[in-house]
PDB file of N, CA and C in Angstrom:
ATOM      1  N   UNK A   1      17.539  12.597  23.999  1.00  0.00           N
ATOM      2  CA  UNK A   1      18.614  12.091  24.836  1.00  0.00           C
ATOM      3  C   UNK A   1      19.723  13.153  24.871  1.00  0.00           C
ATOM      4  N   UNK A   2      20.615  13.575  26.129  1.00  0.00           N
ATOM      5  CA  UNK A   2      21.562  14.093  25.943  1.00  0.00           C
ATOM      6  C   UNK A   2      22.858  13.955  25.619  1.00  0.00           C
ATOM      7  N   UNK A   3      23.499  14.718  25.412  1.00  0.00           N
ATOM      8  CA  UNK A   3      24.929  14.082  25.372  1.00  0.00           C
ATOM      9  C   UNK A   3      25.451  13.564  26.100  1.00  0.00           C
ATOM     10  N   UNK A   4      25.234  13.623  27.765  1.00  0.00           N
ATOM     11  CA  UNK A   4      25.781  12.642  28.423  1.00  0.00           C
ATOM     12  C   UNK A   4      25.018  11.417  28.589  1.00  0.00           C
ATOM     13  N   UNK A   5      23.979  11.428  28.717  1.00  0.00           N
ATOM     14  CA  UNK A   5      23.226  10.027  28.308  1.00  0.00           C
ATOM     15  C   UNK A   5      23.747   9.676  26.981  1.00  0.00           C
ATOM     16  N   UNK A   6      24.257  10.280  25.900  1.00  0.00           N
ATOM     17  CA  UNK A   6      24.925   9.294  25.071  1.00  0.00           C
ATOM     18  C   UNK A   6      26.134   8.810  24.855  1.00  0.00           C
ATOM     19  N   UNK A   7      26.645   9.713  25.844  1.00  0.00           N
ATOM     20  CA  UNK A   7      27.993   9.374  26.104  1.00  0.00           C
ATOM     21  C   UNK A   7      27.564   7.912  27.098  1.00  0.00           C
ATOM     22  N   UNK A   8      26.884   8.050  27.747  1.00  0.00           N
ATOM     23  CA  UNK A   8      26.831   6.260  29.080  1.00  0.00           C
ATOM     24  C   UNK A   8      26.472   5.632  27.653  1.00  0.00           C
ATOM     25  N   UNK A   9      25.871   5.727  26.830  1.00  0.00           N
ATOM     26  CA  UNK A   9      25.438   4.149  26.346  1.00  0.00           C
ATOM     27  C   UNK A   9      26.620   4.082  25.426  1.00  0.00           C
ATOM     28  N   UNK A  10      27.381   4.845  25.046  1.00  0.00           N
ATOM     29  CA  UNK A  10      28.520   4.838  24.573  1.00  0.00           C
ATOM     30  C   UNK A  10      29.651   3.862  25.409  1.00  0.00           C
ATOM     31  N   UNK A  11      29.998   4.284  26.663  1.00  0.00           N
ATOM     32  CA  UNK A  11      30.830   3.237  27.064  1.00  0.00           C
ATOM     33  C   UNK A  11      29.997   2.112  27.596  1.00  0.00           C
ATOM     34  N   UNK A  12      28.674   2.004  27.890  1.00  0.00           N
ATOM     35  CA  UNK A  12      28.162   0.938  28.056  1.00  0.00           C
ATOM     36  C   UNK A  12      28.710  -0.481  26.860  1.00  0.00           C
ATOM     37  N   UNK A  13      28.702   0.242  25.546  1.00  0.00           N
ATOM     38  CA  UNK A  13      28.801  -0.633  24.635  1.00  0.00           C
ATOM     39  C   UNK A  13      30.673  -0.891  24.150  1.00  0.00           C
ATOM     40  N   UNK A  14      31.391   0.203  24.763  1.00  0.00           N
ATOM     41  CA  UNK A  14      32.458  -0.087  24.355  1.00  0.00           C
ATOM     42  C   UNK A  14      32.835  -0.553  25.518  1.00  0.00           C
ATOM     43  N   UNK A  15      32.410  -0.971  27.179  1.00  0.00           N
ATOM     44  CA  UNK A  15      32.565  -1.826  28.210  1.00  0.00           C
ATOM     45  C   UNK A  15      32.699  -3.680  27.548  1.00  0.00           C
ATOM     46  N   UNK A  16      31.538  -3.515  26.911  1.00  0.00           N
ATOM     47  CA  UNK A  16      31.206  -4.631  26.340  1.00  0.00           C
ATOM     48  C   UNK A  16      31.717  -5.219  24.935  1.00  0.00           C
ATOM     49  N   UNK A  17      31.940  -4.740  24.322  1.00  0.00           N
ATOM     50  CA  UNK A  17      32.750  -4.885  22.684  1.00  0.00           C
ATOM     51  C   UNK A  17      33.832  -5.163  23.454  1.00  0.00           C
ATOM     52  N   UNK A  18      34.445  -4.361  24.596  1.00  0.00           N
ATOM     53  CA  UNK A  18      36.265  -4.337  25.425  1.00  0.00           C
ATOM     54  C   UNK A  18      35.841  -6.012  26.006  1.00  0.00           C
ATOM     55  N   UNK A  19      34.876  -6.239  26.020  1.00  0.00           N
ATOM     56  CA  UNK A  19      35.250  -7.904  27.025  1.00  0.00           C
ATOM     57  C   UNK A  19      34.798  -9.042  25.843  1.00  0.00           C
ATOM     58  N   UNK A  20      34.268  -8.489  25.130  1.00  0.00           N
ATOM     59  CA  UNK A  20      33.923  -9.817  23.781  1.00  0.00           C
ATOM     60  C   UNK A  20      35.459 -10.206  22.170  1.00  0.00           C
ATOM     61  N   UNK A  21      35.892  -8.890  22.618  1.00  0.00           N
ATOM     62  CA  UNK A  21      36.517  -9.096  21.848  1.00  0.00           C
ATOM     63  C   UNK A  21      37.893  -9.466  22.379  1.00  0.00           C
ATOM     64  N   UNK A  22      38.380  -9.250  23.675  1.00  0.00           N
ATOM     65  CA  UNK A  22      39.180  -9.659  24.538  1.00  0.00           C
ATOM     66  C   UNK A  22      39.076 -11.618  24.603  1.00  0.00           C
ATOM     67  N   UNK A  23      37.980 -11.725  24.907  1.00  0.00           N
ATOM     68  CA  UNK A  23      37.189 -13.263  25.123  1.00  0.00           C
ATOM     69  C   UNK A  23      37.445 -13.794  24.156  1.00  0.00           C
ATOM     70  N   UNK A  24      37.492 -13.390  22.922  1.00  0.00           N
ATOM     71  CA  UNK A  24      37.052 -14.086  21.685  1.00  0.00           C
ATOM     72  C   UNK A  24      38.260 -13.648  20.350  1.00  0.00           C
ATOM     73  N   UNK A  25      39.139 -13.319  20.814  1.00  0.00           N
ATOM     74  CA  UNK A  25      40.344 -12.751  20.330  1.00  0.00           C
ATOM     75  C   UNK A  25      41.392 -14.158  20.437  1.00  0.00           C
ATOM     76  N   UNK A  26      41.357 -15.073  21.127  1.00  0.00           N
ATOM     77  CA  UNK A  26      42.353 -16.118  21.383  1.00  0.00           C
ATOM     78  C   UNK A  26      41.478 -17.313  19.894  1.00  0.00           C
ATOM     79  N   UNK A  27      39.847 -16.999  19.776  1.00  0.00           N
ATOM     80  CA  UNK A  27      39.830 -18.012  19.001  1.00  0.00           C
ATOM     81  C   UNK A  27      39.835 -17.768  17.489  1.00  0.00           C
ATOM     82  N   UNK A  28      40.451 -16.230  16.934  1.00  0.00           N
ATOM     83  CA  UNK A  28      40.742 -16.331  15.966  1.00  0.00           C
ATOM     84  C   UNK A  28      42.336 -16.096  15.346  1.00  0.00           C
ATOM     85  N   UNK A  29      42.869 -16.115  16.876  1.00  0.00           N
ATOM     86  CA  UNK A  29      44.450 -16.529  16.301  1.00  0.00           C
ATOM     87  C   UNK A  29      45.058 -15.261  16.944  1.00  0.00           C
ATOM     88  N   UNK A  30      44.482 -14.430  17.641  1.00  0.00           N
ATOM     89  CA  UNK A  30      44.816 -13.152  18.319  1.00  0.00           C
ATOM     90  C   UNK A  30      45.157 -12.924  19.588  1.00  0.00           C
ATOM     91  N   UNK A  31      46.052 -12.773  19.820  1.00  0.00           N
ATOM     92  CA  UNK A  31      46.741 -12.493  21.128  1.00  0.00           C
ATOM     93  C   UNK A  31      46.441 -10.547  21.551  1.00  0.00           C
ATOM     94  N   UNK A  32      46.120 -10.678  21.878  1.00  0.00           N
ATOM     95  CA  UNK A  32      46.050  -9.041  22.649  1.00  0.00           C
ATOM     96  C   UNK A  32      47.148  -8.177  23.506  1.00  0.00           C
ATOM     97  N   UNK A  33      47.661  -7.484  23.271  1.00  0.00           N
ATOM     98  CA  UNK A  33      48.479  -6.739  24.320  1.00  0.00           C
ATOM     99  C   UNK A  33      48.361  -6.963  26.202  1.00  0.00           C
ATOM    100  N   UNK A  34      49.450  -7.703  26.382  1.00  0.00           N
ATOM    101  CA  UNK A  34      49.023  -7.743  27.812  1.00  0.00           C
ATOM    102  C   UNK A  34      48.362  -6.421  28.346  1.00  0.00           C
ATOM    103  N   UNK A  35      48.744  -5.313  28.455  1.00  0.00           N
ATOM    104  CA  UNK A  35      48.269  -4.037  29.336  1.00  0.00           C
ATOM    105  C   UNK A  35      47.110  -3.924  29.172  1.00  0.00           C
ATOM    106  N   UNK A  36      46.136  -4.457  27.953  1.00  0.00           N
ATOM    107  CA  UNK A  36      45.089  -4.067  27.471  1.00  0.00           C
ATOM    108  C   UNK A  36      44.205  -5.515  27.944  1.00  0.00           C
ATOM    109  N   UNK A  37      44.880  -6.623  27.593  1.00  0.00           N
ATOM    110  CA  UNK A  37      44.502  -8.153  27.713  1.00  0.00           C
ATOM    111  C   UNK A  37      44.014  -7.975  29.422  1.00  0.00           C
ATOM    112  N   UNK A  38      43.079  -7.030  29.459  1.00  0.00           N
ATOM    113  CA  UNK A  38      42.629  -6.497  31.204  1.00  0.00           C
ATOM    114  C   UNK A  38      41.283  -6.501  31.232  1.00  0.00           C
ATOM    115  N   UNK A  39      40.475  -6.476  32.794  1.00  0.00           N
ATOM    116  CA  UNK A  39      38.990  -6.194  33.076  1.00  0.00           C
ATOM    117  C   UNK A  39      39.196  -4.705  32.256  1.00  0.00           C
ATOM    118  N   UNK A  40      37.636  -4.542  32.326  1.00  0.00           N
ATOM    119  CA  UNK A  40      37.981  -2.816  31.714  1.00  0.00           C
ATOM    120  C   UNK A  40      38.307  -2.225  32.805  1.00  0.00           C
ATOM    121  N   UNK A  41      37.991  -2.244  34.071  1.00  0.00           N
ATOM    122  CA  UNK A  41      38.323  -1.635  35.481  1.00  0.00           C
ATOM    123  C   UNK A  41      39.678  -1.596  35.179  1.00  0.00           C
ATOM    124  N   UNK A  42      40.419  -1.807  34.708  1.00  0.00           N
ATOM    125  CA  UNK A  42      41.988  -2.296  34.744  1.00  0.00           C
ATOM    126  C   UNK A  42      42.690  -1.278  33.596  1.00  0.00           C
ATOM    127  N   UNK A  43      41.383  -1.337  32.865  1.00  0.00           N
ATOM    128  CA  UNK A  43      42.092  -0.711  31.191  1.00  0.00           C
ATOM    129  C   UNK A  43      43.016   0.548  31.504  1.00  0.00           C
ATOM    130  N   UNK A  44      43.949   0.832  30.959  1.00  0.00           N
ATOM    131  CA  UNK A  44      44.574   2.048  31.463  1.00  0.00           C
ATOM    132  C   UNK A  44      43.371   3.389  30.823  1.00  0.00           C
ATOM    133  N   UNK A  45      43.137   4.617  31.180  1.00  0.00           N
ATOM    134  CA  UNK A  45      42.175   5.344  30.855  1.00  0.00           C
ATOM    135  C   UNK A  45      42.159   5.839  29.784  1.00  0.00           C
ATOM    136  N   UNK A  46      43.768   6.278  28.942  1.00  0.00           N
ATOM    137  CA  UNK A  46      43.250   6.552  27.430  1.00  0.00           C
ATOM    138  C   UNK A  46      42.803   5.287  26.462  1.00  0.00           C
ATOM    139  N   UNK A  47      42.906   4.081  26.636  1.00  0.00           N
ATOM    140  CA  UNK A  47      42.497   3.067  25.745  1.00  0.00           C
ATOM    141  C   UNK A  47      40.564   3.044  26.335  1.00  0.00           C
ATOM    142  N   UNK A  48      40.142   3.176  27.413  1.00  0.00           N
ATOM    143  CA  UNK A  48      38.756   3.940  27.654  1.00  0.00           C
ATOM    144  C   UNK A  48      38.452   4.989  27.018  1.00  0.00           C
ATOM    145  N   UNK A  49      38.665   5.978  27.266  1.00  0.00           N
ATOM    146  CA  UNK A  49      38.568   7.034  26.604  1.00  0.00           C
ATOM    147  C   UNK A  49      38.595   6.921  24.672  1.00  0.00           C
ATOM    148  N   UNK A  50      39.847   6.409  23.928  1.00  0.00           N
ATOM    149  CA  UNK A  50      39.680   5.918  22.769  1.00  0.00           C
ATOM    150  C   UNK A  50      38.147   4.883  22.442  1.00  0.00           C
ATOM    151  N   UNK A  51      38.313   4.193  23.129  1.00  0.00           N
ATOM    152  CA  UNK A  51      37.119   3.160  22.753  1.00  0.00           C
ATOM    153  C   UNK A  51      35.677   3.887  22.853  1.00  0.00           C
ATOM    154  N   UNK A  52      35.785   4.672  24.050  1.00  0.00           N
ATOM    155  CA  UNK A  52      34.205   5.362  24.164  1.00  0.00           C
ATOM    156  C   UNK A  52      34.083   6.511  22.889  1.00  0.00           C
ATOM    157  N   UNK A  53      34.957   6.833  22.973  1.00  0.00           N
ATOM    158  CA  UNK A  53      34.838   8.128  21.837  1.00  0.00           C
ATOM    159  C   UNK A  53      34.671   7.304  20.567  1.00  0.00           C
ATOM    160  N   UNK A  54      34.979   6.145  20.033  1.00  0.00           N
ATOM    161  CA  UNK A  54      34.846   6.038  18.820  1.00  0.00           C
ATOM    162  C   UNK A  54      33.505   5.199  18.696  1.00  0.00           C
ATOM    163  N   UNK A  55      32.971   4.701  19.493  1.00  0.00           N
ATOM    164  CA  UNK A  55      31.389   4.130  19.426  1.00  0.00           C
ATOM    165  C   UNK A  55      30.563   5.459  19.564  1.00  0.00           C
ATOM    166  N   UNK A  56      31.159   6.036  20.219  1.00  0.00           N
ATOM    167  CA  UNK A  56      29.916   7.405  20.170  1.00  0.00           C
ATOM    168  C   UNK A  56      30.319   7.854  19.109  1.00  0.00           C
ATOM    169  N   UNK A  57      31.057   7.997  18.773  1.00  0.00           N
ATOM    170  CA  UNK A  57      31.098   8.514  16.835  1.00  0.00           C
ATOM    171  C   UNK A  57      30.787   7.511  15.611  1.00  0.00           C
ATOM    172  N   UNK A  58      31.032   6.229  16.410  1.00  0.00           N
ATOM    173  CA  UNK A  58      30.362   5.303  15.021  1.00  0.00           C
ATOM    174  C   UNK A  58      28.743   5.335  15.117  1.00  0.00           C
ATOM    175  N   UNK A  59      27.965   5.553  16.222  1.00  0.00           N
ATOM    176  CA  UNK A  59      26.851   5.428  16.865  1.00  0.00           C
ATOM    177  C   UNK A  59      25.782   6.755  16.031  1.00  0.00           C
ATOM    178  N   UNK A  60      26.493   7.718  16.716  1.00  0.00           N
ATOM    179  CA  UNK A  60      26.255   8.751  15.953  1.00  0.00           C
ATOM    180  C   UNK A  60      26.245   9.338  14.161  1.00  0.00           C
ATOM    181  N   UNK A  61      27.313   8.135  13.887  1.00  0.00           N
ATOM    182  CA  UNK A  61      27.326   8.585  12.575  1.00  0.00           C
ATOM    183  C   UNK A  61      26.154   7.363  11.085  1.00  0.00           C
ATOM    184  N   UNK A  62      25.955   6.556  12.476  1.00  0.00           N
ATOM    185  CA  UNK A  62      25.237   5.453  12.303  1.00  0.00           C
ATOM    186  C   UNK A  62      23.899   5.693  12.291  1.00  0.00           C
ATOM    187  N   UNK A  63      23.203   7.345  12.911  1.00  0.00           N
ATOM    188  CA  UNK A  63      22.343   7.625  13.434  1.00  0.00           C
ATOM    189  C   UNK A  63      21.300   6.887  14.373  1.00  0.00           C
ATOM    190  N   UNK A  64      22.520   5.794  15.137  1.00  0.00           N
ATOM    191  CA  UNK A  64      21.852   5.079  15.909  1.00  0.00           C
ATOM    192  C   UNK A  64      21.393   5.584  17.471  1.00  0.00           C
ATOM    193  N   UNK A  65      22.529   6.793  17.596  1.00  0.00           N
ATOM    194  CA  UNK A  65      21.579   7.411  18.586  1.00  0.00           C
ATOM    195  C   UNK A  65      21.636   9.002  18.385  1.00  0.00           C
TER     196      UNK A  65
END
């Protein structure tokens, strides 16, 4: 796989962690930052950028991909 193919499954998964934990953040007592409390389409681009970069480094260091 390349690096940019691991970079997509990278934000594939931080697309998704960004809407579960958004979703599921009110039922453990967590309020979220409005600016962020967004679709990811919405997310401002360094909180993208943060999130993708750190699944591709947990991913990687996980030797999951």
């Amino acid at each position: 796989m390349t690096t940019a193919q691991k970079l997509k499954v990278a934000e594939r998964v931080a697309k998704r962690f960004h809407y579960h934990y958004e979703k599921q953040a009110p039922d453990y007592g967590y309020k979220t930052r409005k600016a962020t409390a967004v679709p990811w389409s919405k997310l401002p681009k360094s909180n993208k950028q943060l999130m993708i970069s750190s699944v591709f480094r947990t991913l990687l260091d996980t030797d999951m991909l």
